[in-house]
Protein backbone atom coordinates (compact mmCIF):
# COMPACT_ATOMS: atom_id res chain seq x y z
CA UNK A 1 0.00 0.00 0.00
CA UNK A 2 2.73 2.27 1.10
CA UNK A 3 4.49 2.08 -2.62
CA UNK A 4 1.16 2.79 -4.17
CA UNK A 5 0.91 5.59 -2.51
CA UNK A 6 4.19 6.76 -3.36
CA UNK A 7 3.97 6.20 -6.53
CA UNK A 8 0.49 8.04 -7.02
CA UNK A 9 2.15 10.67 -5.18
CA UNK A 10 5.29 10.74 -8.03
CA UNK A 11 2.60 10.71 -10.99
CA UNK A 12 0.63 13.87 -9.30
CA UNK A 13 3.57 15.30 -8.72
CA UNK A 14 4.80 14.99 -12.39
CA UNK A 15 1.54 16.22 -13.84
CA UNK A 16 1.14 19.14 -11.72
CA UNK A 17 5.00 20.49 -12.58
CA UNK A 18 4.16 19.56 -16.31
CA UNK A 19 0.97 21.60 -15.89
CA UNK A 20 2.91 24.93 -14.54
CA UNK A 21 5.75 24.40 -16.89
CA UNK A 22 7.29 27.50 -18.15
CA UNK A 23 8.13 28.04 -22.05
CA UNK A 24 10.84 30.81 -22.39
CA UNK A 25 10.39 32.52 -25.81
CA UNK A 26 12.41 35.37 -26.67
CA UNK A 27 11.46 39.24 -27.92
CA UNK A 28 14.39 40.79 -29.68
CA UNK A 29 13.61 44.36 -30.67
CA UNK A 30 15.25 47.26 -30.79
CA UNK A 31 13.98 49.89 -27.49
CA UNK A 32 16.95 51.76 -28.30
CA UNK A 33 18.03 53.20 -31.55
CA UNK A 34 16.66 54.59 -34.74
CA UNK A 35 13.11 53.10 -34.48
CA UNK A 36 12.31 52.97 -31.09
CA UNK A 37 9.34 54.78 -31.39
CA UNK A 38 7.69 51.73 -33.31
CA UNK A 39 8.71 48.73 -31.45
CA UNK A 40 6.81 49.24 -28.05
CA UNK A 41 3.54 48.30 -30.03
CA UNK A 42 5.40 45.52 -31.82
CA UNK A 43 6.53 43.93 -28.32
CA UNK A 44 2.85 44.38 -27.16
CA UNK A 45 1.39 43.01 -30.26
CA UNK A 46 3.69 40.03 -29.64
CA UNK A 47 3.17 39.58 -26.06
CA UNK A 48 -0.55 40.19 -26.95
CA UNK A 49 -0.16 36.47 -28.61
CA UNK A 50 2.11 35.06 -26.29
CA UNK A 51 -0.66 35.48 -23.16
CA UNK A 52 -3.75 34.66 -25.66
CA UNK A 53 -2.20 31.52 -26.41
CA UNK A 54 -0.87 30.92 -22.11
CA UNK A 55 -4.53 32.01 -20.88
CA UNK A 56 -6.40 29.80 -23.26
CA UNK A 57 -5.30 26.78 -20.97
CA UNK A 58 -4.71 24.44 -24.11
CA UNK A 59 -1.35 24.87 -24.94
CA UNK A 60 0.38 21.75 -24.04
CA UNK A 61 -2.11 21.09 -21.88
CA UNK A 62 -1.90 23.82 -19.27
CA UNK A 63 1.92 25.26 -20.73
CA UNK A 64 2.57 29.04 -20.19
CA UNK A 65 5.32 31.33 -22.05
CA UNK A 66 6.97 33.64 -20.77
CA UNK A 67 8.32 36.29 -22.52
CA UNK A 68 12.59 37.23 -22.01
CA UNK A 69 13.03 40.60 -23.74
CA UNK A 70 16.38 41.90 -25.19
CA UNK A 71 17.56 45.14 -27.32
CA UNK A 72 18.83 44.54 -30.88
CA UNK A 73 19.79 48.08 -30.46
CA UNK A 74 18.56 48.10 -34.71
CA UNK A 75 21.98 48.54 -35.78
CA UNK A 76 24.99 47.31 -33.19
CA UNK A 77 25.00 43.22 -34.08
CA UNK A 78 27.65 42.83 -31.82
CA UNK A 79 25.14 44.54 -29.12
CA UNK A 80 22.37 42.17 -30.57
CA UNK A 81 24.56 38.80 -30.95
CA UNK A 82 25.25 39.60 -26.93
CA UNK A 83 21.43 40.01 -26.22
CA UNK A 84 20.72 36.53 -28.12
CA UNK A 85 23.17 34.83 -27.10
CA UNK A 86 21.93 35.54 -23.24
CA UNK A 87 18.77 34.86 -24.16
CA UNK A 88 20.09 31.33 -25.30
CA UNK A 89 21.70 30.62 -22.12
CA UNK A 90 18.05 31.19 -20.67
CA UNK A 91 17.38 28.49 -22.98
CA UNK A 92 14.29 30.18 -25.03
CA UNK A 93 12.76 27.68 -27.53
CA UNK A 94 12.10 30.46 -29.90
CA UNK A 95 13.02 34.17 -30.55
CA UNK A 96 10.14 36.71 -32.48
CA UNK A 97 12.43 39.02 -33.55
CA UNK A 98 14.89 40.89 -34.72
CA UNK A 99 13.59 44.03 -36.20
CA UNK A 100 15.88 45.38 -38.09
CA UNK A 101 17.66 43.46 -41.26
CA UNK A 102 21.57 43.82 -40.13
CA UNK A 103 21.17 42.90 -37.03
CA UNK A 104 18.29 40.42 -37.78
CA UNK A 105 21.53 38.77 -40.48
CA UNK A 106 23.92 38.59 -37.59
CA UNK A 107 21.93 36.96 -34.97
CA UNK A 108 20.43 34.22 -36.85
CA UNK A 109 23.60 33.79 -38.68
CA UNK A 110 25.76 33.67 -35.35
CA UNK A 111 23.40 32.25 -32.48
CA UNK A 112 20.28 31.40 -33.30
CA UNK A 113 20.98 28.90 -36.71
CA UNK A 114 23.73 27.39 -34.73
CA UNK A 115 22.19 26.40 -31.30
CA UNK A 116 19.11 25.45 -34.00
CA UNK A 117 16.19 27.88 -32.50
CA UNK A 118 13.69 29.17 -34.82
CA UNK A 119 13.90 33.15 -35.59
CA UNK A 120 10.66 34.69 -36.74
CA UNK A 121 10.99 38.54 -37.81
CA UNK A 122 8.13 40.70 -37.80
CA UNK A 123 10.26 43.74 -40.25
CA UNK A 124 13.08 42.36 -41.42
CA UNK A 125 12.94 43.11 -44.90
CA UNK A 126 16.52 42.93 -46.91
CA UNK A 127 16.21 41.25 -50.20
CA UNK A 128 19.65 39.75 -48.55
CA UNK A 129 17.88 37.58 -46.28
CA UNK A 130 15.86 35.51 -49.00
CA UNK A 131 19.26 33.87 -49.73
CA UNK A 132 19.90 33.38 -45.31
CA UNK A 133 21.94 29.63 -45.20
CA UNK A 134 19.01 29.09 -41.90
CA UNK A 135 18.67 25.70 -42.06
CA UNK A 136 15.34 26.08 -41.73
CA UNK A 137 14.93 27.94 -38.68
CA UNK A 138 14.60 31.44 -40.01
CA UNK A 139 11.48 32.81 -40.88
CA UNK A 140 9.85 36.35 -41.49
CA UNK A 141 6.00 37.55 -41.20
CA UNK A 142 7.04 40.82 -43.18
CA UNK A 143 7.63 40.74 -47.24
CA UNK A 144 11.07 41.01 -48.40
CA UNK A 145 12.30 44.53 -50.01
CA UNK A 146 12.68 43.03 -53.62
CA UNK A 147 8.95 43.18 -54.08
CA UNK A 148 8.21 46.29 -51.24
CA UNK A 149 10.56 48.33 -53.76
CA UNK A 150 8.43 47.98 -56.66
CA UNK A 151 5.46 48.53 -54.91
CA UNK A 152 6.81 52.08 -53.51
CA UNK A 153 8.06 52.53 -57.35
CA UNK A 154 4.50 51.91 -58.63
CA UNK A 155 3.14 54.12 -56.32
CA UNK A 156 5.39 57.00 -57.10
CA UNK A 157 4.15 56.15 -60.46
CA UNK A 158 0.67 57.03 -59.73
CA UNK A 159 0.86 59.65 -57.87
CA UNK A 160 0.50 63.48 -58.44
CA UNK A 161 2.36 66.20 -56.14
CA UNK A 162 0.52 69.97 -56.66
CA UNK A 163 -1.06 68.58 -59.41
CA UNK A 164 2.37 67.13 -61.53
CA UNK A 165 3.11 63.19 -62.30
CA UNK A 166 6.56 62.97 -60.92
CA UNK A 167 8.90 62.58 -63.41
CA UNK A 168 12.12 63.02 -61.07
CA UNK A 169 13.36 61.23 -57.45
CA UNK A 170 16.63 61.88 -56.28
CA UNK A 171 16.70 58.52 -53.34
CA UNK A 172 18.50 58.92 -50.06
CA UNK A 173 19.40 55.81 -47.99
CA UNK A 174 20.19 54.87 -44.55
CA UNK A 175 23.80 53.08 -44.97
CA UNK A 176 23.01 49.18 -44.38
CA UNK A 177 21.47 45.87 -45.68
CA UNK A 178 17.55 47.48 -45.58
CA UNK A 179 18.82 50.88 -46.93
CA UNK A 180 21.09 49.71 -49.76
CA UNK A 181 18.42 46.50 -50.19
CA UNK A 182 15.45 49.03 -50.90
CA UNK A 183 17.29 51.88 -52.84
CA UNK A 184 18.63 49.41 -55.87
CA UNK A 185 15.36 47.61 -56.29
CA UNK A 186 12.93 51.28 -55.82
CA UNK A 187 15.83 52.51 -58.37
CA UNK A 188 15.61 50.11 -60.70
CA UNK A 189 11.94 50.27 -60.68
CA UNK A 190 11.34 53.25 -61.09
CA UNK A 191 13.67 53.70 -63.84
CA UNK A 192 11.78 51.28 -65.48
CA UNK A 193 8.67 53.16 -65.10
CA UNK A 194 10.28 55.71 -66.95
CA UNK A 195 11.04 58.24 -63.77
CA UNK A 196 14.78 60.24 -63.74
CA UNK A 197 16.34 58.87 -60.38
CA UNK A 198 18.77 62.02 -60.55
CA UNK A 199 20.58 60.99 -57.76
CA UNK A 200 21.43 57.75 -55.08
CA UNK A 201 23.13 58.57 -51.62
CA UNK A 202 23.81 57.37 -48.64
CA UNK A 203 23.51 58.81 -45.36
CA UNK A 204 24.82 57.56 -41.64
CA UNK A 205 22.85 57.75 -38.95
CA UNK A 206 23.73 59.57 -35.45
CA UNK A 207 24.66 62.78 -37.12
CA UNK A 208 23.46 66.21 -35.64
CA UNK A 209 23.74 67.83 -39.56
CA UNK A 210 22.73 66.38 -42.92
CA UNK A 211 22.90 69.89 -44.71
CA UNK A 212 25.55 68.27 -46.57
CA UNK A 213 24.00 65.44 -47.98
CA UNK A 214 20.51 67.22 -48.75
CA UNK A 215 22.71 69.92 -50.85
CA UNK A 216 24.35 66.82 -52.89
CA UNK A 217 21.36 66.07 -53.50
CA UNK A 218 19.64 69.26 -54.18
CA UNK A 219 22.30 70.13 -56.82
CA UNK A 220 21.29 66.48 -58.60
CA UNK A 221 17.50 67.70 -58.76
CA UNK A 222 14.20 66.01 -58.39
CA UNK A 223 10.21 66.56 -57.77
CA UNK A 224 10.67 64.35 -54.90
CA UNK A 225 13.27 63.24 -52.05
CA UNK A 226 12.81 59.62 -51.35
CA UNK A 227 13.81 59.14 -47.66
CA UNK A 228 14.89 55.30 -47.23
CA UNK A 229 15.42 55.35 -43.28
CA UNK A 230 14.85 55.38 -40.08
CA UNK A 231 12.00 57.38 -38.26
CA UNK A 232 14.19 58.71 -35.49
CA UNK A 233 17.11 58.90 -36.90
CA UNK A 234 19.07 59.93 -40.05
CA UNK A 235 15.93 59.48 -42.31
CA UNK A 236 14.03 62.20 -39.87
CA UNK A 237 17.75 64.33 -40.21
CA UNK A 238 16.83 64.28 -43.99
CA UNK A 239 14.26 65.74 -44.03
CA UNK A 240 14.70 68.28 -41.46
CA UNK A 241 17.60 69.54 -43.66
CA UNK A 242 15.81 69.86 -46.56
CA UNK A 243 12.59 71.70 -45.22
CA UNK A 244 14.93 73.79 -43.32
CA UNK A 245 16.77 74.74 -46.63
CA UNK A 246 13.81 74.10 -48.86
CA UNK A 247 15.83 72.21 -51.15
CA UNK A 248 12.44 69.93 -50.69
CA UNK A 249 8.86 69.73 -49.77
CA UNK A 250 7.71 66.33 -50.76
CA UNK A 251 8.99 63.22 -49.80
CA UNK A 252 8.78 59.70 -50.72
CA UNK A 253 8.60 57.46 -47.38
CA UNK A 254 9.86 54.05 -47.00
CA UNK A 255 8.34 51.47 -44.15
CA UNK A 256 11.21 52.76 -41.63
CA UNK A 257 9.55 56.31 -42.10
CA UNK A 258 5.97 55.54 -41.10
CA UNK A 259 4.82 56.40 -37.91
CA UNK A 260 3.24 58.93 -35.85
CA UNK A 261 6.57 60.32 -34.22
CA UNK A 262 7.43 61.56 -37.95
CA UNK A 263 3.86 63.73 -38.87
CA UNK A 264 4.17 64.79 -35.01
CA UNK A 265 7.37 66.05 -35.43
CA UNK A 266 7.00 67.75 -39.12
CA UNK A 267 3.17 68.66 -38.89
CA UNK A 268 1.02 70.40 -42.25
CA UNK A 269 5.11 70.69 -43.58
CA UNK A 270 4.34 66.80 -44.74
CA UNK A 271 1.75 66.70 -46.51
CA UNK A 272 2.72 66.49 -49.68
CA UNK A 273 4.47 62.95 -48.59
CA UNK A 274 3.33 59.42 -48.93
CA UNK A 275 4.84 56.08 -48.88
CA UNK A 276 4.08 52.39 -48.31
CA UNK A 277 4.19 49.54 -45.54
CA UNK A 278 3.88 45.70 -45.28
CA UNK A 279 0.01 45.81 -44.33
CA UNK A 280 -3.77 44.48 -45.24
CA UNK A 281 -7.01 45.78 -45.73
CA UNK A 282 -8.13 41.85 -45.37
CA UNK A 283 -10.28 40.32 -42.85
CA UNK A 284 -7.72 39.31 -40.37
CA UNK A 285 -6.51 42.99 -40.11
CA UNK A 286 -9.76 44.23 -39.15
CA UNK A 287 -10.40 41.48 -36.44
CA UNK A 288 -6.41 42.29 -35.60
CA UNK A 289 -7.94 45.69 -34.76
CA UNK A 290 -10.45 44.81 -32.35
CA UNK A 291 -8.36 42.30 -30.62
CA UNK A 292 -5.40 44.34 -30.17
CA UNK A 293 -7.44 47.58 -28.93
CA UNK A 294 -9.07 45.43 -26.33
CA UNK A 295 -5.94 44.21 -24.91
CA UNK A 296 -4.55 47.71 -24.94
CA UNK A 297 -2.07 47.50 -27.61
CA UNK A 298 -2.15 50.06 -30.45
CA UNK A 299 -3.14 48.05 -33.83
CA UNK A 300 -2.73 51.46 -36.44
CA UNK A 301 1.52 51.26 -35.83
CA UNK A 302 3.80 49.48 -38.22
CA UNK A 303 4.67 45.80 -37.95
CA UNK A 304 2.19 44.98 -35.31
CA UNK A 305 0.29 42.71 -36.99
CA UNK A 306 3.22 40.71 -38.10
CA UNK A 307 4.66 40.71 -34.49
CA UNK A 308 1.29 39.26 -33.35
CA UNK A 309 1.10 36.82 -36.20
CA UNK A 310 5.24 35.94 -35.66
CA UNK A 311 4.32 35.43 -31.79
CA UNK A 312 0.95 33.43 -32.85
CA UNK A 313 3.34 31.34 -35.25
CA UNK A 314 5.47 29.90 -32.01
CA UNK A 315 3.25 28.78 -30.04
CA UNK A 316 0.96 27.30 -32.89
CA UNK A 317 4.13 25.37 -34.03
CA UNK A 318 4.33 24.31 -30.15
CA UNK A 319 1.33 22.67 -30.21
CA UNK A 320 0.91 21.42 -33.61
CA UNK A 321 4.93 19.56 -32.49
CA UNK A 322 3.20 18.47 -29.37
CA UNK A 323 6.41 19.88 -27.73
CA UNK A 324 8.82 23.15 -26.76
CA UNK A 325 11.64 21.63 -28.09
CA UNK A 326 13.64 23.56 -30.72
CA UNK A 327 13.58 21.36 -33.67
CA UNK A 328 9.83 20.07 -32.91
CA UNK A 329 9.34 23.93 -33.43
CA UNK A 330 11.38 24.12 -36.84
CA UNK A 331 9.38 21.49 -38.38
CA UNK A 332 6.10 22.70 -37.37
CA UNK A 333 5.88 26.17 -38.30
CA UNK A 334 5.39 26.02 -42.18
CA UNK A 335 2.51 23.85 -41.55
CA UNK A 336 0.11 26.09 -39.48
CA UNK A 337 1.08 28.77 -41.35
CA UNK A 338 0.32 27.68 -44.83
CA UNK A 339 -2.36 24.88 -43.61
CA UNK A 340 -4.28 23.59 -45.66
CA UNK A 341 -6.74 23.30 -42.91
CA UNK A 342 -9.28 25.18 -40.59
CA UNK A 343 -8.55 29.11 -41.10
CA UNK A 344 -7.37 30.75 -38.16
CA UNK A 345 -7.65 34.70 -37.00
CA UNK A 346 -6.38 36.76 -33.91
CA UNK A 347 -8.44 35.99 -31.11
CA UNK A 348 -8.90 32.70 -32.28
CA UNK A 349 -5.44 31.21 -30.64
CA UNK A 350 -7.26 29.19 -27.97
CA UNK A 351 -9.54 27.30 -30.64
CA UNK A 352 -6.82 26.94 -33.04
CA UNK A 353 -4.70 25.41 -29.89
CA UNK A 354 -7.84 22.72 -29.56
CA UNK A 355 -8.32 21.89 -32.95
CA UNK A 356 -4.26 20.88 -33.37
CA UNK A 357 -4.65 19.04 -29.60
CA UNK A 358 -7.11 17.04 -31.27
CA UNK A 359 -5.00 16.11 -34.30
CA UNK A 360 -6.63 18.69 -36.61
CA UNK A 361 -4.69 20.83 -39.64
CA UNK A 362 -4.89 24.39 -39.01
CA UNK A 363 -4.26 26.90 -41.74
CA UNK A 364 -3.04 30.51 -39.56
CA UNK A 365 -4.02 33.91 -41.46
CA UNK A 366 -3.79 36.06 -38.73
CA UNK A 367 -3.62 39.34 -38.94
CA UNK A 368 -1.63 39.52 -42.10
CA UNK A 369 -2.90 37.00 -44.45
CA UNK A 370 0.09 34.73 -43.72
CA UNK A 371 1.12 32.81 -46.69
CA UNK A 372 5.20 31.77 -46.54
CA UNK A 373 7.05 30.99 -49.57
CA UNK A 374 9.35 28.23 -49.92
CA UNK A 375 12.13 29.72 -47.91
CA UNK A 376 9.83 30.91 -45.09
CA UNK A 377 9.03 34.69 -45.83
CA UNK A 378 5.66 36.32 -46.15
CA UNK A 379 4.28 36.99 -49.52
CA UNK A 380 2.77 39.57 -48.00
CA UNK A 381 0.76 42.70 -49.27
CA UNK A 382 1.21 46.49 -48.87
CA UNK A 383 -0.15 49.74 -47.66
CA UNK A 384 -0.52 53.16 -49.51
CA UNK A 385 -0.14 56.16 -47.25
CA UNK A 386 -0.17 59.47 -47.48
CA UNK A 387 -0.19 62.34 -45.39
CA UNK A 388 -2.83 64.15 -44.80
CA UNK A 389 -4.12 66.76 -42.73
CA UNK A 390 -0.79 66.08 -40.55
CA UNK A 391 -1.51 62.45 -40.41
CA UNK A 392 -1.10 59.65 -41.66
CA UNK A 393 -3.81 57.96 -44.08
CA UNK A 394 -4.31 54.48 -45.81
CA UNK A 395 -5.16 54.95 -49.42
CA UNK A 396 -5.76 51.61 -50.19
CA UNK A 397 -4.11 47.90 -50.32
CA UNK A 398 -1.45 47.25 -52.77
């Protein structure tokens, strides 16, 4: 009798401590650095997922996650390789993150491909990446550059500034993998949309003055400055420069350049500007909406859809692996992304964590329309903005 008991004792004991059992996933962002105004909505959007999925009770039967947060700093890799590589040691099963392309390159490339632990970025976006040796275990919610720079080219295209088609851009770019990435592909398009591209330059972030560069430019002409950058940094520099000189008034705006902290900053002196972003007009992104202003997360900023859907992706390729472990996590996150199977939307993590407990196929949209290619990037569609009345508007779906 007494070993009975003891046993019985061991198996409660077990099932409770497998029943409280903590997942450690990983949010790499950068809180410091030239975007930092954007990526305290994409954290929340994130850990919006992460406590959807730990609430809903189902996911590995009672599993929670908890979240370890680190800085990619945007642009110091050998800041962010130190941040991942800690986060390692914690021994997270997954990271959602990084943010920013360079340092996005550097960590999966350094730590995360070789201790095998899946990276899903919500904004990474270098055409660079496509080509990534991951081994699988990189992934991105957020479309690559080499179609995001056609898009912006098309849109330039189409539209009119006091009335005029453009017919000239002189292109600025932030000096790294996403800068360079997006200037030669918007270049080339737009040259083959028959628009002058009068002039390509770099510019460094961190610097008090970009008189100098906006006057290179200036001299090369154009109807438009195209401002590939970063919101609070260099790319905002630009165009300081240039309204304080009035070399120009109108601006073409990458993804890195959307955001309130830019119209806020620059006011009525914008709104001759527009630009695109990775975004949907779809169902999911309306649903995304109500979801995420429930829970007290922002849903209007960029890239917080795709951290919500990058977050949702984890711990739906959890479950569907029936495990935490790193490589049951690889192999399972093309599947509920790209089903086929029962279509799945935000809010709709704790039914979606049933259906795959019970051996059914899921098939995740979320708030993106997730669709992955073969190497594990999103399709993906785009927003128009302009600015108008000081703020930022969505012209339509591209």
């Amino acid at each position: 009798m007494k070993r009975l008991f003891v046993a019985a004792f061991m198996f409660l004991s077990v099932l409770t401590t497998n029943a409280f059992t903590e997942i450690k996933v990983g949010i790499i962002l950068g809180f410091t650095g030239p975007i930092e105004s954007l990526t305290p909505a994409m954290r929340d959007s994130a850990k919006l997922a992460f406590k959807e999925a730990s609430d809903s009770g189902a996911l590995l039967g009672g599993e929670t996650i908890t979240v370890v947060e680190g800085d990619s700093t945007c642009i110091d890799s050998a800041a962010a390789t130190a941040v991942a590589e800690a986060q390692i040691a914690e021994n997270v099963a997954a990271i959602m993150g990084a943010d920013c392309s360079g340092v996005t390159g550097a960590i999966a490339t350094n730590v995360a491909v070789p201790n095998g632990v899946v990276m899903i970025s919500p904004s990474a976006t270098s055409p660079g990446l496509t080509a990534l040796d991951d081994k699988g275990l990189f992934f991105r919610t957020a479309p690559s550059d080499a179609r995001g720079g056609q898009i912006l080219a098309d849109i330039t295209k189409d539209t009119k500034v006091s009335n005029k088609s453009i017919g000239s851009v002189a292109v600025t770019y932030t000096n790294n993998d996403y800068g360079k990435g997006l200037a030669d592909v918007y270049a080339a398009s737009l040259k083959a949309h028959g628009i002058t591209v009068t002039e390509v330059a770099a510019h460094e972030d961190g610097k008090a003055d970009y008189s100098a560069e906006v006057a290179t430019l200036a001299a090369a002409g154009g109807d438009v400055l195209a401002v590939i950058g970063y919101i609070d940094q260099g790319g905002k520099g630009m165009i300081q420069a240039s309204l304080d000189s009035g070399a120009f008034d109108a601006f073409v705006l990458s993804d890195g350049m959307i955001g309130a902290a830019l119209t806020d900053a620059f006011g009525s002196d914008l709104n001759k500007s527009f630009g695109s972003l990775p975004g949907s007009l779809g169902k999911g992104s309306g649903i995304f909406a109500t979801v995420a202003a429930a829970g007290g997360v922002d849903p209007s900023g960029p890239y917080t859809g795709e951290s919500y859907d990058a977050a949702a992706l984890i711990a739906l390729a959890i479950q569907a692996g029936g495990s935490a472990d790193r490589a049951s996590i690889a192999a399972n996150v093309m599947g509920v992304a790209n089903g086929p199977g029962i279509k799945i939307y935000p809010g709709e993590l704790g039914k979606a964590l049933g259906f795959l407990a019970a051996g059914k196929a899921i098939d995740y949209e979320g708030a993106t329309g997730v669709n992955f290619t073969s190497v594990g990037e999103a399709s993906g569609s785009f927003l128009e903005k302009e600015i108008e009345n000081s703020k930022f508007r969505t012209v339509k779906q591209r």
